[in-house]
Protein backbone atom coordinates (compact mmCIF):
# COMPACT_ATOMS: atom_id res chain seq x y z
CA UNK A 1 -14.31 -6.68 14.86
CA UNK A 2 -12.81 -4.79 11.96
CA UNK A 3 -13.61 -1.56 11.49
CA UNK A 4 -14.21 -0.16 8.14
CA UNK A 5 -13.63 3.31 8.44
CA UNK A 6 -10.12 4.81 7.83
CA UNK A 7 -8.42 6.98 9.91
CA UNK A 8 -7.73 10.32 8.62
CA UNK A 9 -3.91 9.64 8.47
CA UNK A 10 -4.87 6.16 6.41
CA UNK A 11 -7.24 8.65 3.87
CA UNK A 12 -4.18 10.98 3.33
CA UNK A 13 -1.79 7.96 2.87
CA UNK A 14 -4.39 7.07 0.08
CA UNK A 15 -4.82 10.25 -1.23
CA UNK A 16 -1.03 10.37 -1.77
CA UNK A 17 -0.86 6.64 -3.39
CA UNK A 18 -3.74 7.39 -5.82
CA UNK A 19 -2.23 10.70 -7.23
CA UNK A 20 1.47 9.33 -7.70
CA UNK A 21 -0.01 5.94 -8.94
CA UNK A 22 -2.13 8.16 -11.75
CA UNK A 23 0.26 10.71 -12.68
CA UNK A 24 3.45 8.91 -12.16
CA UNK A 25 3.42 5.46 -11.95
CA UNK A 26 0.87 4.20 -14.65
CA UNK A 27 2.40 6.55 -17.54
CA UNK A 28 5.95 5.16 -16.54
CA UNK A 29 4.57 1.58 -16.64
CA UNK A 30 2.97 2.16 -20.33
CA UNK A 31 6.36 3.53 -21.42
CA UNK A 32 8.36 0.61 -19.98
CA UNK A 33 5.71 -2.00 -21.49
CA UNK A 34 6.74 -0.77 -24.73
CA UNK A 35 10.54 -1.21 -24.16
CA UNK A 36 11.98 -4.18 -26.17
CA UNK A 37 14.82 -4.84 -24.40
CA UNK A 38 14.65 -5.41 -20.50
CA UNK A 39 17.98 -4.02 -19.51
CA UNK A 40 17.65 -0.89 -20.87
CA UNK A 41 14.15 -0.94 -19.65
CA UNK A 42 15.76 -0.75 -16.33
CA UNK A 43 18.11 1.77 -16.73
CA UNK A 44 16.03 4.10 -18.20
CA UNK A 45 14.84 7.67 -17.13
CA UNK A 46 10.98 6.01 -16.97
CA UNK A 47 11.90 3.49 -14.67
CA UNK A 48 14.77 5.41 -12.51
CA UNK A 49 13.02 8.23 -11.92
CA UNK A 50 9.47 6.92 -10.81
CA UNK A 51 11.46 4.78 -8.26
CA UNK A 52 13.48 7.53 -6.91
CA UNK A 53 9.99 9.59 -6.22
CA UNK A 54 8.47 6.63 -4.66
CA UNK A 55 11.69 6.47 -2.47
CA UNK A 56 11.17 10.54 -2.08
CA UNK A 57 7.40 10.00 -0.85
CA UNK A 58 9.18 7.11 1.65
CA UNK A 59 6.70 3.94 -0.23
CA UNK A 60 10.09 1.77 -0.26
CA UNK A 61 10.09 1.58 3.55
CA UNK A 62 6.29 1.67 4.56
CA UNK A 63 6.87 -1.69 7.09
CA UNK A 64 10.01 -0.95 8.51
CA UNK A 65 10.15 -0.37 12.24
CA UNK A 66 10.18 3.40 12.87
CA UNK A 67 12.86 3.50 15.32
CA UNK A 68 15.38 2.18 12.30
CA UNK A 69 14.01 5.07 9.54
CA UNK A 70 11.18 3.47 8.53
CA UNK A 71 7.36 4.50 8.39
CA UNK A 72 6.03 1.76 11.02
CA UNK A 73 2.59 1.36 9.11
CA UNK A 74 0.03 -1.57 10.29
CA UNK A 75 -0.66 -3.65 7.46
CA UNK A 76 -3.99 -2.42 7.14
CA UNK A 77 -2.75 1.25 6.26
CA UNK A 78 -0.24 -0.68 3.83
CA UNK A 79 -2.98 -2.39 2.20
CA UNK A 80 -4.43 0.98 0.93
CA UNK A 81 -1.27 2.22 -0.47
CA UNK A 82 -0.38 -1.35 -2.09
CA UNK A 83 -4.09 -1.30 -3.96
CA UNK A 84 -4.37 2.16 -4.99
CA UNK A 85 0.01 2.48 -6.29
CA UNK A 86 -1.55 -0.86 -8.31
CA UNK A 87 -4.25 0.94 -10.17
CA UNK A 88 -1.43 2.72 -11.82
CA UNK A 89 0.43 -0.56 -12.33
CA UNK A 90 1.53 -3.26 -10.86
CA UNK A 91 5.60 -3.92 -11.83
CA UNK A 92 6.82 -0.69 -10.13
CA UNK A 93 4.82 -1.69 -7.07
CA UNK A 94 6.22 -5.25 -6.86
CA UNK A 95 9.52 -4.16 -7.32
CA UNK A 96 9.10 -1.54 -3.94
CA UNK A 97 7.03 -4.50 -2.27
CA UNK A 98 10.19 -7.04 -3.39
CA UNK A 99 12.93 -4.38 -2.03
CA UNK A 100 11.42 -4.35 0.89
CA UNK A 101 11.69 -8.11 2.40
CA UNK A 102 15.00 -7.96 3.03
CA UNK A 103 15.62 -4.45 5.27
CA UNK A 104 12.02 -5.10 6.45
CA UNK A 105 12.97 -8.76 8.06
CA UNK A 106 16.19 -7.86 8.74
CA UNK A 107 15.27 -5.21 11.03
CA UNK A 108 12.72 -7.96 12.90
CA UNK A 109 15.58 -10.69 12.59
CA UNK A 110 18.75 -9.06 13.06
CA UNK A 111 17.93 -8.73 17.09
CA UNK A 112 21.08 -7.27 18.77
CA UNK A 113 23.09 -7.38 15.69
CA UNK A 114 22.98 -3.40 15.69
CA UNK A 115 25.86 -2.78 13.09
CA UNK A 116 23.66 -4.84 10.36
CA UNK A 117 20.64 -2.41 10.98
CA UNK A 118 23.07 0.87 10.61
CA UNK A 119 24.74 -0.28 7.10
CA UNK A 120 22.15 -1.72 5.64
CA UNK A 121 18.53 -0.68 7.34
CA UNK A 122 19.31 2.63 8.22
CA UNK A 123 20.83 3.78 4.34
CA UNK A 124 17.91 2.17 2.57
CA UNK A 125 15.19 3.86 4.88
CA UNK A 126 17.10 7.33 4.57
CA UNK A 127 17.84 6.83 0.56
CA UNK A 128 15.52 9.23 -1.67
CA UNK A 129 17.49 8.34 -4.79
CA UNK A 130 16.55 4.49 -5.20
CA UNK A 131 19.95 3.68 -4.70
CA UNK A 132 19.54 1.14 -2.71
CA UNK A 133 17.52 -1.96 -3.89
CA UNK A 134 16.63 -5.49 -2.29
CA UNK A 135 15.47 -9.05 -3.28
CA UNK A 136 15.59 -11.98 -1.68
CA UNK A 137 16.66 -15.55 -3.56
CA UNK A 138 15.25 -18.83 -2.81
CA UNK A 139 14.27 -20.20 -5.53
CA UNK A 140 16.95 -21.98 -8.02
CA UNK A 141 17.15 -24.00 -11.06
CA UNK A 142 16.21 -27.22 -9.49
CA UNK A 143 14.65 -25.86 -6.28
CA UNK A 144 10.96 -24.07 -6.35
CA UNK A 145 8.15 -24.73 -5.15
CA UNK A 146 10.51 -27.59 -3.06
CA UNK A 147 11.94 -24.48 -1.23
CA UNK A 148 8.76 -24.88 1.51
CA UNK A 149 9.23 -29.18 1.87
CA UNK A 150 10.25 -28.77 4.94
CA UNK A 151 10.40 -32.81 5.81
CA UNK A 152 12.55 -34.73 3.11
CA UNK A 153 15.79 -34.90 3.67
CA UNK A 154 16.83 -35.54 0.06
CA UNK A 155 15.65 -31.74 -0.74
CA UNK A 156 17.83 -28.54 -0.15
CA UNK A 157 18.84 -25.45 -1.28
CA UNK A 158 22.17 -25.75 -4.23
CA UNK A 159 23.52 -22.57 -2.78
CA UNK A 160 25.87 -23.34 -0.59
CA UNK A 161 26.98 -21.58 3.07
CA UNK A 162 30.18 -22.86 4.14
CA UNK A 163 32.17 -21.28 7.01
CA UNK A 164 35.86 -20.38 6.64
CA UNK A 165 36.76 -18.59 10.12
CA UNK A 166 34.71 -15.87 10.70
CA UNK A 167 33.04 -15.98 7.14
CA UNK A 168 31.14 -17.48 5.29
CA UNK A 169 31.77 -18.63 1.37
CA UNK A 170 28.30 -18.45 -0.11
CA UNK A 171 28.50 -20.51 -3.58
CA UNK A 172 25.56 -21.42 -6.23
CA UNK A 173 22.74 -19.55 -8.13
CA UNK A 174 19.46 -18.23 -7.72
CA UNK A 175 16.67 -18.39 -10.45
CA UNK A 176 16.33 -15.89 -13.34
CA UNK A 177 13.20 -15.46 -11.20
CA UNK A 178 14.31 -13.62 -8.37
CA UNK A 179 12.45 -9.87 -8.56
CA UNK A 180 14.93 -7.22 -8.16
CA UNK A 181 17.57 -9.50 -9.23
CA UNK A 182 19.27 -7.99 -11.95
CA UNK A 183 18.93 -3.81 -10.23
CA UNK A 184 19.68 -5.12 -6.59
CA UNK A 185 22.21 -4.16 -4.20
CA UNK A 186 21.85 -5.92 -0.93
CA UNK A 187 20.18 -9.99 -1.04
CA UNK A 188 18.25 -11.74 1.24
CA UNK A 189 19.92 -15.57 0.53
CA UNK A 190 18.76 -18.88 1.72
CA UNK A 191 21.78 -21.36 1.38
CA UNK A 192 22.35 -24.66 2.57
CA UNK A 193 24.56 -25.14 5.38
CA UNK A 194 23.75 -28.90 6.54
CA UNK A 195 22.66 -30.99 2.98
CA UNK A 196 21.76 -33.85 6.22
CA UNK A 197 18.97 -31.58 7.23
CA UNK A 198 16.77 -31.06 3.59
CA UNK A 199 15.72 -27.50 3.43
CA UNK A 200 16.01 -26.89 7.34
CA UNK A 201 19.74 -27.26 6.91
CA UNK A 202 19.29 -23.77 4.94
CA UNK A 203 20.22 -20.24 7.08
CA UNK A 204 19.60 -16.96 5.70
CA UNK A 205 22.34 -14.63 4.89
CA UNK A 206 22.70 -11.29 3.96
CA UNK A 207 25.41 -10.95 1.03
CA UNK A 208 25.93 -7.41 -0.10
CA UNK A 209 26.60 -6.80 -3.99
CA UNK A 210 30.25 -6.85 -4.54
CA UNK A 211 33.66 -9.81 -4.81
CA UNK A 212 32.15 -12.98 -6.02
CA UNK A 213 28.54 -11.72 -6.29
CA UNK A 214 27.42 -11.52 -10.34
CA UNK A 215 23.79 -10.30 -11.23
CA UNK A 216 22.17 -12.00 -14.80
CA UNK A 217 20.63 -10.34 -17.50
CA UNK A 218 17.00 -9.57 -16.73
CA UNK A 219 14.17 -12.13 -18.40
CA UNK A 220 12.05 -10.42 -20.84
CA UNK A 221 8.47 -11.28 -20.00
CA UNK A 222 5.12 -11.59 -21.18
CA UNK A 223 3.54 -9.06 -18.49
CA UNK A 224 4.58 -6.83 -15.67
CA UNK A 225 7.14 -6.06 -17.72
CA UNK A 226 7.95 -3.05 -15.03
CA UNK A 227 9.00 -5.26 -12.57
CA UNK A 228 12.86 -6.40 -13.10
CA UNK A 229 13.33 -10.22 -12.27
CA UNK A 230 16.77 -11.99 -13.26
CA UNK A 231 19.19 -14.63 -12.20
CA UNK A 232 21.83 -14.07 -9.50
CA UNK A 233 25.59 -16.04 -8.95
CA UNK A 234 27.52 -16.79 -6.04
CA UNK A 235 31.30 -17.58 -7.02
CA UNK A 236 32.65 -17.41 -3.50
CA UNK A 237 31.08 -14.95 -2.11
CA UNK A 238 32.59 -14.35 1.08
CA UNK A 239 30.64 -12.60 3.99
CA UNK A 240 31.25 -11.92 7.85
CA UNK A 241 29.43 -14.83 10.25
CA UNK A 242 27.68 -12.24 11.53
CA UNK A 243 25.89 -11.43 8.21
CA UNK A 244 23.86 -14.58 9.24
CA UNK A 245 20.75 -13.64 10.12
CA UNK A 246 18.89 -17.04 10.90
CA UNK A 247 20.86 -20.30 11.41
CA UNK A 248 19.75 -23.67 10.04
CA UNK A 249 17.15 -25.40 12.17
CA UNK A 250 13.49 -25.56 12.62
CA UNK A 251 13.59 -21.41 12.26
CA UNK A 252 14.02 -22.33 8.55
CA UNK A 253 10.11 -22.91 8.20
CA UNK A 254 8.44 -19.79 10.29
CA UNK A 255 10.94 -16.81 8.64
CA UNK A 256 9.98 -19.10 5.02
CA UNK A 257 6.39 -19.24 6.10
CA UNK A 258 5.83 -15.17 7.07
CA UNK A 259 7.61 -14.43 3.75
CA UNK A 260 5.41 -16.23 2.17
CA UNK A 261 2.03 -14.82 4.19
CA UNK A 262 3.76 -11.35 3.66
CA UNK A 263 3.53 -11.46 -0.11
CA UNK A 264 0.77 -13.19 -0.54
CA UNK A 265 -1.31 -10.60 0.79
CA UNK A 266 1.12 -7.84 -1.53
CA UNK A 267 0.19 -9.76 -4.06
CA UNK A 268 -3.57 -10.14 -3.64
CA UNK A 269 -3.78 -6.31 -3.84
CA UNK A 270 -1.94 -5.67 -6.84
CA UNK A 271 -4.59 -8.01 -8.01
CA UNK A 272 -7.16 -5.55 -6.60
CA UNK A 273 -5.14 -2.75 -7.84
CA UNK A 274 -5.37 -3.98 -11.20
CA UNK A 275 -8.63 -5.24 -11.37
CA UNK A 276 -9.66 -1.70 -10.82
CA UNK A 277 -7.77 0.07 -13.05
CA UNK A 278 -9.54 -2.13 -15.81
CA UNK A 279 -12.81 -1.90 -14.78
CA UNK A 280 -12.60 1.21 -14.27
CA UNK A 281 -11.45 1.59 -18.32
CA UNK A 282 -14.02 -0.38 -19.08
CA UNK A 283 -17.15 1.18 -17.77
CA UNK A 284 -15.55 4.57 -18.66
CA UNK A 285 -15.88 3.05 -22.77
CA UNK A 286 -19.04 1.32 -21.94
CA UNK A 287 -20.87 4.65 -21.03
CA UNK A 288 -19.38 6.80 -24.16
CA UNK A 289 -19.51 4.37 -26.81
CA UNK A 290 -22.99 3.93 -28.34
CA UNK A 291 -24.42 1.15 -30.50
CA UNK A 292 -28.30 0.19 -31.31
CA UNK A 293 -28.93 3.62 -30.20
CA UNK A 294 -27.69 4.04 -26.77
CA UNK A 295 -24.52 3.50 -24.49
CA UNK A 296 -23.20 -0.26 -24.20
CA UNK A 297 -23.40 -0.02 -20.78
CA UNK A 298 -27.07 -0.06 -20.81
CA UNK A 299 -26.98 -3.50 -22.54
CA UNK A 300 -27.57 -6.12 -20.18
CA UNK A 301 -24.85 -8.23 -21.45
CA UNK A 302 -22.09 -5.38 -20.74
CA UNK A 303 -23.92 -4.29 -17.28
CA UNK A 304 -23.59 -7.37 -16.04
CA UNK A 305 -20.40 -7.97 -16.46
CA UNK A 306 -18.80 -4.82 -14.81
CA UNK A 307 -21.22 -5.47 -11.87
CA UNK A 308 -19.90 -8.60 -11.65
CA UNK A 309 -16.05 -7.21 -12.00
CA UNK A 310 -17.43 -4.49 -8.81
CA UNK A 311 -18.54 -7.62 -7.23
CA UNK A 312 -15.20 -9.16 -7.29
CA UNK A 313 -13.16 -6.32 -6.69
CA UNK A 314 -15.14 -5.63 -3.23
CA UNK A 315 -15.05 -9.65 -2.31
CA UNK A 316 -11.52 -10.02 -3.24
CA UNK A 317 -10.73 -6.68 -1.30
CA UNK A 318 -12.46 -8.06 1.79
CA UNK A 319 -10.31 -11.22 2.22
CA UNK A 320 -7.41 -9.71 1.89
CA UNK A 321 -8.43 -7.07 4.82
CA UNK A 322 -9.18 -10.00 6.81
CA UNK A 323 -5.68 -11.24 5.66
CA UNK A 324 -3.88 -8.43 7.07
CA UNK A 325 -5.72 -7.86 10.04
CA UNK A 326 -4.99 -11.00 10.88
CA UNK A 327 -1.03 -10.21 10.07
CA UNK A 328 -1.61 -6.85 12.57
CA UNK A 329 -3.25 -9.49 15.38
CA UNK A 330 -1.42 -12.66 14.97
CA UNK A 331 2.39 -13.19 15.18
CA UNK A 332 3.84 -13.93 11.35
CA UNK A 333 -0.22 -13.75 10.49
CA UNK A 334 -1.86 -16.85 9.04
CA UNK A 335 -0.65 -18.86 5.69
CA UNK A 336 -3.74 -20.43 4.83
CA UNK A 337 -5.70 -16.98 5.02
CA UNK A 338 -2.85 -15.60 2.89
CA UNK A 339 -2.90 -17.81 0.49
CA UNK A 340 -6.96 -18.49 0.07
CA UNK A 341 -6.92 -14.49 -0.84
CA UNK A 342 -3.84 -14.13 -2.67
CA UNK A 343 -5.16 -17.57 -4.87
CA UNK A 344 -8.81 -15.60 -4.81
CA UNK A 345 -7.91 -12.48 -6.14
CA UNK A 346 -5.47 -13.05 -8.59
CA UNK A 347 -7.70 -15.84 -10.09
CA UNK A 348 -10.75 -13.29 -10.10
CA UNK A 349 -8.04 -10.26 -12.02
CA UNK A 350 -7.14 -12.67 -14.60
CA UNK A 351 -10.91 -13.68 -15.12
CA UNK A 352 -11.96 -10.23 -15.32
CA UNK A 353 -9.38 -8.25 -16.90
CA UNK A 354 -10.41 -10.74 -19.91
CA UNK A 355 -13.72 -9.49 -19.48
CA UNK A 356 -13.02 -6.30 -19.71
CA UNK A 357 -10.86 -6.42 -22.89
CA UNK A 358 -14.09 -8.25 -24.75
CA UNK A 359 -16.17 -4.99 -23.67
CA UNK A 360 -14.06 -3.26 -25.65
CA UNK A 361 -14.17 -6.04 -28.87
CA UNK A 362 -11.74 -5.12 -31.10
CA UNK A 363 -10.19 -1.94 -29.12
CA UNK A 364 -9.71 -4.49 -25.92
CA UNK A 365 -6.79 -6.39 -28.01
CA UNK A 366 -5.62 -2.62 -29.41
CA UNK A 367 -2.30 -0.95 -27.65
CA UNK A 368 -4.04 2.07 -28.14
CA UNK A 369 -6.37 1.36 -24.94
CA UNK A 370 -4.74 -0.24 -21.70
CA UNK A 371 -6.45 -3.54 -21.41
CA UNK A 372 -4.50 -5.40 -23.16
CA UNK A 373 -1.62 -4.42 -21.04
CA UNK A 374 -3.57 -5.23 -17.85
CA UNK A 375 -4.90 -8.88 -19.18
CA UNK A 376 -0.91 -9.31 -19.82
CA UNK A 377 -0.01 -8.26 -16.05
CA UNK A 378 -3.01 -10.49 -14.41
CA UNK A 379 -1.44 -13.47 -16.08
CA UNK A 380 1.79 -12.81 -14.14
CA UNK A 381 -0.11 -12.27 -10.85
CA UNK A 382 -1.25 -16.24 -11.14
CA UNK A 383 2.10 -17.42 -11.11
CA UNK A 384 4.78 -15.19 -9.16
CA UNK A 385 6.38 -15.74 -6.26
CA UNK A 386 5.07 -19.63 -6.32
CA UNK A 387 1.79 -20.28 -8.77
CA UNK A 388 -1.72 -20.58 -7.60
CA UNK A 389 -1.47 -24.36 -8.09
CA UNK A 390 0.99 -24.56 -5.68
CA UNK A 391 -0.57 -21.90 -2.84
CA UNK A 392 -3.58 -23.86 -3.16
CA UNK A 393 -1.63 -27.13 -2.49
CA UNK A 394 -0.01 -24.98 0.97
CA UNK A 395 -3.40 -24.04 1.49
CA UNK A 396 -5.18 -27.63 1.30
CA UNK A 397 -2.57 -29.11 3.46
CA UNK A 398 -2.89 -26.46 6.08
CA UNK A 399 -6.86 -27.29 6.31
């Protein structure tokens, strides 16, 4: 059985998360909402700097194997830093949780290939300056949601992996939304090798920013507007054999499958994460502002909707634990469970961050008050890294 008590090294990791996520991260992500145009958005001070002291209190490398630099935590202790960095905001947190796939797989994937784990691993676990930045591309123009059809043949990745003697030519483009796209340095790529395979005929590669590799402007958003997401082009690319790190084959679904179950469950608790942070607005308005002669929280029509935003918070919370216990217990964890609380808890932020922001009446829709933000950044939640529809779809099929 689970137990519910934290260890004392899982309090202080929490302790840590909650003070840099209130006094770093949530006045960064206010100042970066306001930014009008993305690019600089991402260059700036705001942005830079709260990175590089997330890199400096080592929550870039939290899942990385400790014997290649990183922290080695269980998913469970990860889950308590991924909720409470959220209450601050969730776009700084999803770019850390996006830079992270590739160094974190690679150093489960790359197997004897010991010179990939000491250029690339290595340097992003010991970097305290966010210099080093991640994202992996699957999706493209044409191919989304399709990336995870595993069984037509007529369906397969655009980008292209052909081999030249001992490289590879990597060719095409990844979608405008690829998170870290337009700030990374390093990519996790899925290109197609063997078109006469569908999407199995995809390996994953590892192509390094440099000759041939071209990063797009970054898209200017409606919400988590702290969390940089932009196209990326392959003109040639060319990269050693070796920088394959899973061939084409029936691999293609399990490495697509525990990236998927990996962020699904990041996902769900930036959904927590945020949930609280505007709940916790609201009932802080709802006990000082007064009307009909007492505080609005003692209305029945206001009470019961923060109890029912505590409600979800704690449900949503509790699927997601069993989501990454399961992911400590179970090798590559379990989709469906990932996706049933990812679909859960996002679903249940959107629906109450709304709720909040109609406690508030007319201050809820004012930038002078957070909510607004938050309702903005819920939105986002629903449809990143593959929309609920589509989870629930996985999900149903996997019943």
């Amino acid at each position: 059985m689970i137990d519910f008590k934290p260890t004392q090294e899982q309090l202080e990791l929490q302790k840590m998360a909650k003070k840099f996520a209130r006094e770093v991260i949530r006045p960064a992500e206010l100042a970066i909402d306001k930014m009008q145009n993305p690019d600089e958005a991402y260059a700036s001070p705001e942005f830079r700097n709260t990175l590089r002291q997330a890199y400096e209190l080592g929550f870039h490398k939290m899942t990385i194997n400790v014997q290649h630099g990183g922290l080695g935590l269980d998913p469970l202790s990860t889950a308590l830093v991924w909720e409470e960095l959220a209450v601050g905001g969730v776009g700084i947190p999803a770019t850390l949780l996006a830079g992270m796939v590739a160094p974190a797989f690679l150093s489960v994937l790359a197997g004897g290939k010991k010179e990939l784990i000491e250029k690339h691993v290595v340097p992003y676990c010991d970097d305290t300056k966010a210099e080093h930045i991640s994202a992996w591309g699957s999706s493209e123009g044409n191919i989304g949601s399709d990336g995870s059809n595993y069984y037509d043949p007529c369906v397969h990745h655009e980008t292209s992996a052909k081999k030249e003697g001992s490289e590879y030519i990597i060719t095409g483009a990844k979608s405008s939304f690829v998170s870290n796209g337009s700030i990374a340095d390093l990519f996790l790529v899925f290109a197609c090798v063997d078109q006469s395979k569908g999407i199995k005929g995809s390996g994953v590669f590892l192509v390094p920013l440099g000759q041939g590799v071209e990063r797009g402007k970054s898209m200017d958003k409606l919400g988590m507007r702290a969390l940089n997401q932009g196209e990326v082009c392959f003109d040639g690319a060319r990269i050693p054999e070796g920088n394959m790190i899973m061939p084409p084959g029936d691999g293609y679904p399990t490495i697509h499958n525990a990236i998927k179950t990996v962020g699904n469950i990041g996902v769900g608790y930036l959904a927590v994460g945020l949930m609280r942070a505007a709940y916790e607005e609201a009932l802080q308005y709802a006990k000082e502002r007064v009307q009909f002669g007492k505080p609005i929280f003692q209305h029945q029509a206001i009470g019961f909707r923060l109890f029912e935003a505590y409600q979800a918070i704690e449900a949503a919370r509790g699927l997601l634990w069993k989501a990454s216990w399961t992911l400590a217990n179970k090798f590559m964890g379990d989709l469906k469970l990932s996706a049933a609380a990812r679909v859960f808890a996002t679903n249940l932020a959107m629906k109450h961050t709304v709720e909040m922001v109609q406690i508030l009446g007319g201050y809820g829709i004012s930038k002078e008050y957070n909510l607004e933000k938050y309702m903005r950044d819920a939105k986002l939640l629903q449809i990143m890294d593959a929309t609920n529809e589509i989870m629930t779809i996985k999900g149903m099929a996997l019943l």
